[in-house]
C-alpha atoms as a PDB file:
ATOM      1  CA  UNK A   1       0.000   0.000   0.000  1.00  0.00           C
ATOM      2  CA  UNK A   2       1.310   3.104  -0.852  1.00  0.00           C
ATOM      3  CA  UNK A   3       1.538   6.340   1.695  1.00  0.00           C
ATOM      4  CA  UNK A   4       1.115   8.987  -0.839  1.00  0.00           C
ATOM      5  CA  UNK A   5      -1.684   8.213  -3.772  1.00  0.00           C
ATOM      6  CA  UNK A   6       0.499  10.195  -6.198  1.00  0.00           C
ATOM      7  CA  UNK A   7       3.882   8.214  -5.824  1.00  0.00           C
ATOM      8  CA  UNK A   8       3.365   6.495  -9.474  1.00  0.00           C
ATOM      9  CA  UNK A   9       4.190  10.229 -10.940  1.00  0.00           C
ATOM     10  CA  UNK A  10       7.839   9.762  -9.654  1.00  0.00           C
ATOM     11  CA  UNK A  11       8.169   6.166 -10.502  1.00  0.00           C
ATOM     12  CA  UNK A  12      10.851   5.409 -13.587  1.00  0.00           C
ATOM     13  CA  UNK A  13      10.092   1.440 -14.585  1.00  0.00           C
ATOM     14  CA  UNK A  14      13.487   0.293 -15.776  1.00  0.00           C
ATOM     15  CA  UNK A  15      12.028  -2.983 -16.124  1.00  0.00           C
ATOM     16  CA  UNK A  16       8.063  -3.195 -15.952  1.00  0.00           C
ATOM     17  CA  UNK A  17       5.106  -1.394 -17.532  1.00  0.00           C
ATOM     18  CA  UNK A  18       2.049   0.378 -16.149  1.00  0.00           C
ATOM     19  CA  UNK A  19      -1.166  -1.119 -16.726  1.00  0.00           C
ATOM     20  CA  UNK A  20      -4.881  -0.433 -16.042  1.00  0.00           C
ATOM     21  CA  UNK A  21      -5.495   3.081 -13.862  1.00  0.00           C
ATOM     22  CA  UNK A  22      -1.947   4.402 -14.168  1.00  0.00           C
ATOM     23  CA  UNK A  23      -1.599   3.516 -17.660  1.00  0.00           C
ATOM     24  CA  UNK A  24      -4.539   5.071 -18.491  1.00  0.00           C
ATOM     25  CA  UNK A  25      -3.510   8.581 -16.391  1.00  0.00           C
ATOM     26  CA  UNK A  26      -0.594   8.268 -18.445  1.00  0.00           C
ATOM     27  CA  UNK A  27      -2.320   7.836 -22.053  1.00  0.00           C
ATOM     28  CA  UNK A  28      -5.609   9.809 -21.667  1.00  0.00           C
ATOM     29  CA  UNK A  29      -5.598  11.691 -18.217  1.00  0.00           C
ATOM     30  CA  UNK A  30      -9.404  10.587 -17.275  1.00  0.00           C
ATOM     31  CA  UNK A  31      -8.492   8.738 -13.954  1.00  0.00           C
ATOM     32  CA  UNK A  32      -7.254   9.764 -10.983  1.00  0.00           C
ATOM     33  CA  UNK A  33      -5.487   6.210 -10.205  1.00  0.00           C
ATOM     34  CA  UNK A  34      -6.480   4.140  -6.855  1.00  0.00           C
ATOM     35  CA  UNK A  35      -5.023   0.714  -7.919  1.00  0.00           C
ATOM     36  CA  UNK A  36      -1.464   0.258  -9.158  1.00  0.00           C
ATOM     37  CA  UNK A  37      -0.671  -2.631 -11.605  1.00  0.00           C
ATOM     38  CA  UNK A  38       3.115  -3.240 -13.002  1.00  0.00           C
ATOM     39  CA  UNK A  39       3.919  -5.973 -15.194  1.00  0.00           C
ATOM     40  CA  UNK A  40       7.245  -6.996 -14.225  1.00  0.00           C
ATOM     41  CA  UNK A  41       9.045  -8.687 -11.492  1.00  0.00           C
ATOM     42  CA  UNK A  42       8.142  -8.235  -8.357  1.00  0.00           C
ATOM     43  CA  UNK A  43       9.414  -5.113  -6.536  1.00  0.00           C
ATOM     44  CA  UNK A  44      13.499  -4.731  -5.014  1.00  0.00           C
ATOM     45  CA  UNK A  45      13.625  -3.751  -1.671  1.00  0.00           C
ATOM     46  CA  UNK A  46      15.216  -0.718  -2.836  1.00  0.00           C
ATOM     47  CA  UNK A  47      11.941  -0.040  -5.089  1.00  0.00           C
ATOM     48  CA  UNK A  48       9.774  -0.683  -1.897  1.00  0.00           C
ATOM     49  CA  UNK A  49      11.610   1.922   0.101  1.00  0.00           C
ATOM     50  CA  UNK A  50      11.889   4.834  -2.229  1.00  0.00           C
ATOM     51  CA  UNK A  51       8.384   4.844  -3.132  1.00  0.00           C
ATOM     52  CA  UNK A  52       7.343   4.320   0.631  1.00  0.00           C
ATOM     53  CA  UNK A  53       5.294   1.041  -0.278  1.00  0.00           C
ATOM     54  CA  UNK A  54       4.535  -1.219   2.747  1.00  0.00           C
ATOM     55  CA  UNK A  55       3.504  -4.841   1.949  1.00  0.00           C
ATOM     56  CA  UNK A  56      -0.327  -5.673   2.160  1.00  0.00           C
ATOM     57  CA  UNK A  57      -2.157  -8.235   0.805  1.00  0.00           C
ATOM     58  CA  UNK A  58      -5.278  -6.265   0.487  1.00  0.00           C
ATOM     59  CA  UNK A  59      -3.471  -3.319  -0.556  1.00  0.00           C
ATOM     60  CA  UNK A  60      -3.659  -1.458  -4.100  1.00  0.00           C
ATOM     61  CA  UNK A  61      -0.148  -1.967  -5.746  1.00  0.00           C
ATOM     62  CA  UNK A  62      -0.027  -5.241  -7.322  1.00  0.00           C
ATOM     63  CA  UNK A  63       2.750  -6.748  -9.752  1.00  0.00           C
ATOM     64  CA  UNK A  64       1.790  -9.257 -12.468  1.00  0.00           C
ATOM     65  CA  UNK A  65       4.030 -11.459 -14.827  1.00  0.00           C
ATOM     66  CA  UNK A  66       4.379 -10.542 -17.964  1.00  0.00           C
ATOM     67  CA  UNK A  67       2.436 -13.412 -20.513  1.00  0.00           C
ATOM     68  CA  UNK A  68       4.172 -11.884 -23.795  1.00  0.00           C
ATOM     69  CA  UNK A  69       7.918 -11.572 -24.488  1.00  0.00           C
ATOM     70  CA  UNK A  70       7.871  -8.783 -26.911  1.00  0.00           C
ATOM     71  CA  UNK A  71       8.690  -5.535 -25.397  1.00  0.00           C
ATOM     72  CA  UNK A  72       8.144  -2.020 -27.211  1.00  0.00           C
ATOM     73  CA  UNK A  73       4.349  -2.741 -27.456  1.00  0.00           C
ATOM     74  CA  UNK A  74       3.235   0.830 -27.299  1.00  0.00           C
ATOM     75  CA  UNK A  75       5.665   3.091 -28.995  1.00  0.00           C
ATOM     76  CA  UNK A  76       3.793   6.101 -27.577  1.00  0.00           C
ATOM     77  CA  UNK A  77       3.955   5.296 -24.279  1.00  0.00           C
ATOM     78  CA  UNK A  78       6.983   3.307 -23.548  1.00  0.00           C
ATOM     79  CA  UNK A  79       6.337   2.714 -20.088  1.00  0.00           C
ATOM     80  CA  UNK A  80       2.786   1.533 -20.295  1.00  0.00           C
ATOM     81  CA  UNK A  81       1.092  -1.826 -21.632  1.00  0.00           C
ATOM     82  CA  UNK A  82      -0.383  -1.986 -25.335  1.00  0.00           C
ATOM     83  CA  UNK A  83      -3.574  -0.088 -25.149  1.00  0.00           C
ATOM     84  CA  UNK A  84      -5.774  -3.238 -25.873  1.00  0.00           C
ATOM     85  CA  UNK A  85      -3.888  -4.808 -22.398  1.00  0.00           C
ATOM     86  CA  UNK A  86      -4.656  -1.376 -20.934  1.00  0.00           C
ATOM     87  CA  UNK A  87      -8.251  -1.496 -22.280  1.00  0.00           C
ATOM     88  CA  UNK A  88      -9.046  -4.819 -20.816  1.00  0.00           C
ATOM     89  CA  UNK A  89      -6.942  -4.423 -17.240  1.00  0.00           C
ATOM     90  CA  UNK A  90      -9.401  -1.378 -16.793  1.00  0.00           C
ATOM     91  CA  UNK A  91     -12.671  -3.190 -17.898  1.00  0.00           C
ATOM     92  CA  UNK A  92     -11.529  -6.224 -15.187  1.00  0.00           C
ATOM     93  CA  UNK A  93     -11.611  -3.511 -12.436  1.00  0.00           C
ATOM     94  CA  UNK A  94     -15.544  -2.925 -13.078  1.00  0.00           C
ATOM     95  CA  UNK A  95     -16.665   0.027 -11.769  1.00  0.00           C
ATOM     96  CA  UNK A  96     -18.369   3.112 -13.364  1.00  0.00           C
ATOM     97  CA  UNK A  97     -15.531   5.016 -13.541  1.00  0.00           C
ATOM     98  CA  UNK A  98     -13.035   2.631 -15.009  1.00  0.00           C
ATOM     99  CA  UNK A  99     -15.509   1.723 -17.748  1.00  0.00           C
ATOM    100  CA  UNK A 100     -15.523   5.165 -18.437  1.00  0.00           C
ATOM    101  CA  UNK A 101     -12.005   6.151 -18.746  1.00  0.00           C
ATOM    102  CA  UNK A 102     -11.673   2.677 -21.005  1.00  0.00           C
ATOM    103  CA  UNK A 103     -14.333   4.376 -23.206  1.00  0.00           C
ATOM    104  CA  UNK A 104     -11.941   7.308 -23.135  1.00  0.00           C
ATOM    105  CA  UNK A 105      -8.758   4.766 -24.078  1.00  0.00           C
ATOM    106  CA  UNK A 106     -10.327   2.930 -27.118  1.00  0.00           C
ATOM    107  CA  UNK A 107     -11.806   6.359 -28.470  1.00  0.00           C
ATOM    108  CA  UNK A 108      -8.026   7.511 -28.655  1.00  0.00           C
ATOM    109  CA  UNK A 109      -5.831   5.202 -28.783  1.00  0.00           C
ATOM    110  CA  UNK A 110      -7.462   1.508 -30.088  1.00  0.00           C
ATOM    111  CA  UNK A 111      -9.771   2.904 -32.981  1.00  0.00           C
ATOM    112  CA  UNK A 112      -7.161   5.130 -34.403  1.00  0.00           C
ATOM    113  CA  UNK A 113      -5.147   1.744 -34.440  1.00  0.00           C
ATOM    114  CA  UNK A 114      -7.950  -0.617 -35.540  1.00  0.00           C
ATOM    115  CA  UNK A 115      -8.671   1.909 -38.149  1.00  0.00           C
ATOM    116  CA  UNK A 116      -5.127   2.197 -39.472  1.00  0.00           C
ATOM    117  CA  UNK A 117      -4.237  -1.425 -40.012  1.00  0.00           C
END
């Protein structure tokens, strides 16, 4: 659980990418995020402590294996997931205002794609 709700702004992911609420703050600025999802290994110590992130298992920072090996999914936003990951992490969360902002995601950044290819 984090102590500060903003901590993700500060937060360089050498190895990792944002998913659901953060990615979507990152990509289309609709959500203010309350859960924190990383794709990646799980955190260092030295991660832990410099974001101020106490162990919980009911808490709102979670870190998930990857299930692809390709990295550079989303060119736009290196740090994040691809936006159809993004898309479906936020419609998992299922609440009102996640729906919302994944409304917001595949308006900008899925059709453009779809329509594209």
């Amino acid at each position: 659980t984090p102590a500060r709700m903003d901590w993700w702004k500060e937060v360089k992911l050498s190895e990792g990418l944002w998913t659901g609420e953060v990615a979507e703050a990152k990509m289309t600025g609709v959500l203010k995020p309350g859960t924190f999802v990383i794709y990646g290994d799980p955190p260092s110590n030295d991660f832990l402590l410099r974001h101020d992130l106490r162990k919980d298992s009911e808490g709102t920072v979670e870190f998930l294996k990857p299930f692809w090996k390709i990295p550079g999914l989303n060119p736009s936003h290196p740090d994040c997931a691809h936006p159809l990951l993004v898309f479906a992490d936020l419609l998992a969360v299922d609440d009102d205002r996640t729906r919302e902002a994944a409304g917001k995601l595949y308006e900008d950044h899925i059709l453009p794609f779809i329509s594209s290819h």
